[in-house]
C-alpha atoms as a PDB file:
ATOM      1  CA  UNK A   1       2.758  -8.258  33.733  1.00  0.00           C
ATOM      2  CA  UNK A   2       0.297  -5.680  33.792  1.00  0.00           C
ATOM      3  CA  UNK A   3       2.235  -2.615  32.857  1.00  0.00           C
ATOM      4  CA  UNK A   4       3.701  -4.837  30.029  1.00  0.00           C
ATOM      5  CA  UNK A   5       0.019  -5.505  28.974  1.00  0.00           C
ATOM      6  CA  UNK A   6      -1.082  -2.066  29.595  1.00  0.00           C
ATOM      7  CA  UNK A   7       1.970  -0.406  26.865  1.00  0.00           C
ATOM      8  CA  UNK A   8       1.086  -3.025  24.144  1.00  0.00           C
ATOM      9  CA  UNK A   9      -2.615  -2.558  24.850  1.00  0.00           C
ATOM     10  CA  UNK A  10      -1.758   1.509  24.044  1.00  0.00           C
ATOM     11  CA  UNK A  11       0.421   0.920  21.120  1.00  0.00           C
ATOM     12  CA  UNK A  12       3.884   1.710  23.257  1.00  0.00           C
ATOM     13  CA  UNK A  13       5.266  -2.006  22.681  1.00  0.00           C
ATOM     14  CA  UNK A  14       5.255  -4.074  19.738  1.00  0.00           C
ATOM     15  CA  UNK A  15       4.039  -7.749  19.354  1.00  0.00           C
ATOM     16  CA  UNK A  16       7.828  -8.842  19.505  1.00  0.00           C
ATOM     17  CA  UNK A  17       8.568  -6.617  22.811  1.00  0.00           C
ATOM     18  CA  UNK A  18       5.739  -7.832  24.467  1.00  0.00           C
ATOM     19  CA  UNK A  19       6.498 -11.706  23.598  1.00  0.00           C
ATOM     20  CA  UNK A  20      10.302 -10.738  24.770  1.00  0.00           C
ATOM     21  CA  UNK A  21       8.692  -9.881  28.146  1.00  0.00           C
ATOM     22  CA  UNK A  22       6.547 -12.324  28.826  1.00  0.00           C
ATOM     23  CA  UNK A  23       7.230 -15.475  26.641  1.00  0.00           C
ATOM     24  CA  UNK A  24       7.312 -16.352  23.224  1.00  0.00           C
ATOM     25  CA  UNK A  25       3.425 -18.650  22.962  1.00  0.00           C
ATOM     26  CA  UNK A  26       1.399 -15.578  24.160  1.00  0.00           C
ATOM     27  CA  UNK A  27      -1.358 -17.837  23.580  1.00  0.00           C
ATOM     28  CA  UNK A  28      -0.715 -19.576  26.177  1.00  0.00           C
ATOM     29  CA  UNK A  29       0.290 -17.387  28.954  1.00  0.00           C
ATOM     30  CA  UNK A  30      -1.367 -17.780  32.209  1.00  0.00           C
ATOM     31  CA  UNK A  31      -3.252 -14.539  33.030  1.00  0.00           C
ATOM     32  CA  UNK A  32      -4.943 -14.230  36.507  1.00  0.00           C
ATOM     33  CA  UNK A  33      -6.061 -10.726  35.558  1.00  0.00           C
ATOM     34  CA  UNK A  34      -6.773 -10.051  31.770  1.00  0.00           C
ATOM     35  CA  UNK A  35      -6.597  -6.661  30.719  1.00  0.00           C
ATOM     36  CA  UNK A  36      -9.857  -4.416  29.513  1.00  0.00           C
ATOM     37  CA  UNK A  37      -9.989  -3.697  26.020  1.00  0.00           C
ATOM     38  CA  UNK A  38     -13.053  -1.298  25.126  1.00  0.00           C
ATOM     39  CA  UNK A  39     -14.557   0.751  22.028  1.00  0.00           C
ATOM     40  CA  UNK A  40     -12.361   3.436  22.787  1.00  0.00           C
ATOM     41  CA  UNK A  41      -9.190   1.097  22.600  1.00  0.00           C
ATOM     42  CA  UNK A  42      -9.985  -0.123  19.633  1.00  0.00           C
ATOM     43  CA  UNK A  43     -10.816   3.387  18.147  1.00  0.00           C
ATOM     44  CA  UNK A  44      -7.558   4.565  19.025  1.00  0.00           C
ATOM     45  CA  UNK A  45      -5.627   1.867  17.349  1.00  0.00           C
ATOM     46  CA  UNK A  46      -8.260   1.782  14.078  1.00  0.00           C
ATOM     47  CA  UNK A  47      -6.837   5.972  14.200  1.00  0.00           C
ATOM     48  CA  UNK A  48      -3.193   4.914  14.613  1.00  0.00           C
ATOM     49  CA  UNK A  49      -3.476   2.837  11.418  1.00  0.00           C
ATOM     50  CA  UNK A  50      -5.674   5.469   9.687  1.00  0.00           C
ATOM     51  CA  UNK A  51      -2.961   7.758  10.604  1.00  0.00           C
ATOM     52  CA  UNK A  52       0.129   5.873   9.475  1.00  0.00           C
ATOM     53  CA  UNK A  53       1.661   5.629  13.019  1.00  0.00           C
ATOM     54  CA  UNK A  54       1.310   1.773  13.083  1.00  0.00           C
ATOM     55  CA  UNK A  55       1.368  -0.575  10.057  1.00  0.00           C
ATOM     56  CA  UNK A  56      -0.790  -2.949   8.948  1.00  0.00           C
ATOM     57  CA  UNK A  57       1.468  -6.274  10.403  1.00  0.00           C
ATOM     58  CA  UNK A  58       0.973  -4.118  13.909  1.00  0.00           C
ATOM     59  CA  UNK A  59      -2.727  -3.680  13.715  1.00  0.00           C
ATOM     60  CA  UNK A  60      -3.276  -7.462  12.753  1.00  0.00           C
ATOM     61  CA  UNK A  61      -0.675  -8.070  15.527  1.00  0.00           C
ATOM     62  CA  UNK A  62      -2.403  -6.050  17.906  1.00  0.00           C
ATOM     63  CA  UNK A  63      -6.200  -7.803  17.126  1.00  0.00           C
ATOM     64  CA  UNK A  64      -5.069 -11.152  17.040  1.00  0.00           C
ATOM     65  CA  UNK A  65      -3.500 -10.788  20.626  1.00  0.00           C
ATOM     66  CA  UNK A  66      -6.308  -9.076  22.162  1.00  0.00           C
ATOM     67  CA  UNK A  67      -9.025 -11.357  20.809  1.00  0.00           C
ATOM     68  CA  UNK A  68      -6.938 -14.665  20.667  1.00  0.00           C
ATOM     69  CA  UNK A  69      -5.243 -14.740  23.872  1.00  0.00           C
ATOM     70  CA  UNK A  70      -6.168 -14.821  27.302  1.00  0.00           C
ATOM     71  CA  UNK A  71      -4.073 -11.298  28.485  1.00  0.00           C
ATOM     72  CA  UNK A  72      -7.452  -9.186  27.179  1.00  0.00           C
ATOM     73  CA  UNK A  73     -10.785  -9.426  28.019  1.00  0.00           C
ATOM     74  CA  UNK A  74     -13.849  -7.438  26.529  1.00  0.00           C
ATOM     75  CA  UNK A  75     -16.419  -5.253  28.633  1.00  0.00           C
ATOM     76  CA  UNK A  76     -19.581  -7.470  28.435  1.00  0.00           C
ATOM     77  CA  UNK A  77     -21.611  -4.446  27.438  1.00  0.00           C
ATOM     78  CA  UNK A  78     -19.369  -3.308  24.332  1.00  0.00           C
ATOM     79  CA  UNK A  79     -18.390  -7.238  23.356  1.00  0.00           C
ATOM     80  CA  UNK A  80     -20.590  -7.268  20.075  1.00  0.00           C
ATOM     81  CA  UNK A  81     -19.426  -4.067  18.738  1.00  0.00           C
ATOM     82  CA  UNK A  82     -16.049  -4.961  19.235  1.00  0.00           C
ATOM     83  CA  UNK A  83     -16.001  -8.110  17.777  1.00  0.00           C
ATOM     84  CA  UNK A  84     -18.192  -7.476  14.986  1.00  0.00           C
ATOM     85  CA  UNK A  85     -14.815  -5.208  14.171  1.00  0.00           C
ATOM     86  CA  UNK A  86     -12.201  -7.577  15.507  1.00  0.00           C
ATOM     87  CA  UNK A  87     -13.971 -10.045  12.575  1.00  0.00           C
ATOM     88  CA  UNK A  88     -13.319  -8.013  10.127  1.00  0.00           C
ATOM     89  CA  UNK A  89      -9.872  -6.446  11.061  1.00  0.00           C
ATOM     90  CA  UNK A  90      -8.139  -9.753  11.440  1.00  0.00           C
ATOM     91  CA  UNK A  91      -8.407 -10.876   8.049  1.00  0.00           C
ATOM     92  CA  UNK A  92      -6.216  -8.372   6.762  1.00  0.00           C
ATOM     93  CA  UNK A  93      -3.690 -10.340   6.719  1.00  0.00           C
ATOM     94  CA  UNK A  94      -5.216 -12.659   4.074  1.00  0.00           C
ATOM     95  CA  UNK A  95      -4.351 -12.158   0.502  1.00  0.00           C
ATOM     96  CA  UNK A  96      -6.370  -9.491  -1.316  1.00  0.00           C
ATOM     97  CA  UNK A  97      -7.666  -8.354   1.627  1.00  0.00           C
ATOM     98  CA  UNK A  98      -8.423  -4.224   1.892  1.00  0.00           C
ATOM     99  CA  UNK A  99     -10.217  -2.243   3.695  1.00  0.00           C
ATOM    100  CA  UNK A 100     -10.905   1.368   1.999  1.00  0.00           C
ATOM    101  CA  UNK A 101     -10.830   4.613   4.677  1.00  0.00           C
ATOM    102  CA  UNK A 102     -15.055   4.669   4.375  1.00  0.00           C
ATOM    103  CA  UNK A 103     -14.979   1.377   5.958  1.00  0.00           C
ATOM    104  CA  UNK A 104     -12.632   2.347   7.800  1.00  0.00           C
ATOM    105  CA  UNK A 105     -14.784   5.528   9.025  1.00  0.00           C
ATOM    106  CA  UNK A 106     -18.086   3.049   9.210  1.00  0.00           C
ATOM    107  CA  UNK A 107     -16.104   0.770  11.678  1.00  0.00           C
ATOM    108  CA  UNK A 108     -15.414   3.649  13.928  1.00  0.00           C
ATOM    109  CA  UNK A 109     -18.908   5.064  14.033  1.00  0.00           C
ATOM    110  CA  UNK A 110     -20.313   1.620  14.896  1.00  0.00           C
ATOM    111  CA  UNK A 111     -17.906   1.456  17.377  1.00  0.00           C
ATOM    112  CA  UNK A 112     -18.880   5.061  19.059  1.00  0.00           C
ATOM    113  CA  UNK A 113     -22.588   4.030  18.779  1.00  0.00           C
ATOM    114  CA  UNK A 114     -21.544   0.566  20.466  1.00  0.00           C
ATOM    115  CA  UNK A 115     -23.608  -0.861  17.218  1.00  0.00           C
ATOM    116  CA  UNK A 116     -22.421  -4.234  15.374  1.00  0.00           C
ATOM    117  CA  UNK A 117     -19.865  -3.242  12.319  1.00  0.00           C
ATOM    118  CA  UNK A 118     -21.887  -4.668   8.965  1.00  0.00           C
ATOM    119  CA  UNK A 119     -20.281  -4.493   6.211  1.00  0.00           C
END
């Protein structure tokens, strides 16, 4: 399970290959040893998006599996940061919902100085 974990944690895998592998109810997967998520994760997949190499149902995908399931876990030390992020990211998915590139750029310099993302 981990090298499953490990591709969709680095963008390799999609939400639908990963349920394919390990079960359709990710959330409720039992997972004896989450995989780490840190800043530098999520940086790289906040890039990927910025980017164009993922879309916006795959970055939604993405933060709703790592925060909402048991398969990730978050250093203690970064947790805040990260979340303070995660908050915001998973709502795209709401109606009306966008987040313009400066935000985009504020989210990622938070994240570098491990500081909680305001808005």
């Amino acid at each position: 399970m981990k090298d499953i974990l490990l591709k969709f944690k680095e963008l390799k895998i999609n939400k639908s290959q990963l349920k394919k592998e390990i079960g359709e109810d990710l959330y409720n997967v039992d997972c004896p040893s989450p995989i780490l998520v840190n800043i530098q994760d999520l940086s790289k997949v906040i890039r990927s998006y910025i980017d164009k190499k993922i879309s916006l149902q795959q970055l939604v995908d993405w933060v709703n599996i790592v925060w909402f399931t048991e398969l990730f876990e978050l250093p203690e030390k970064e947790s805040d940061s990260i979340i303070s992020v995660l908050e915001v990211l998973e709502t795209l998915d709401e109606d009306e919902v966008t987040i313009c590139a400066e935000d985009f750029s504020k989210m990622l310099i938070s994240l570098s100085n491990n500081n909680i993302y305001i808005q």
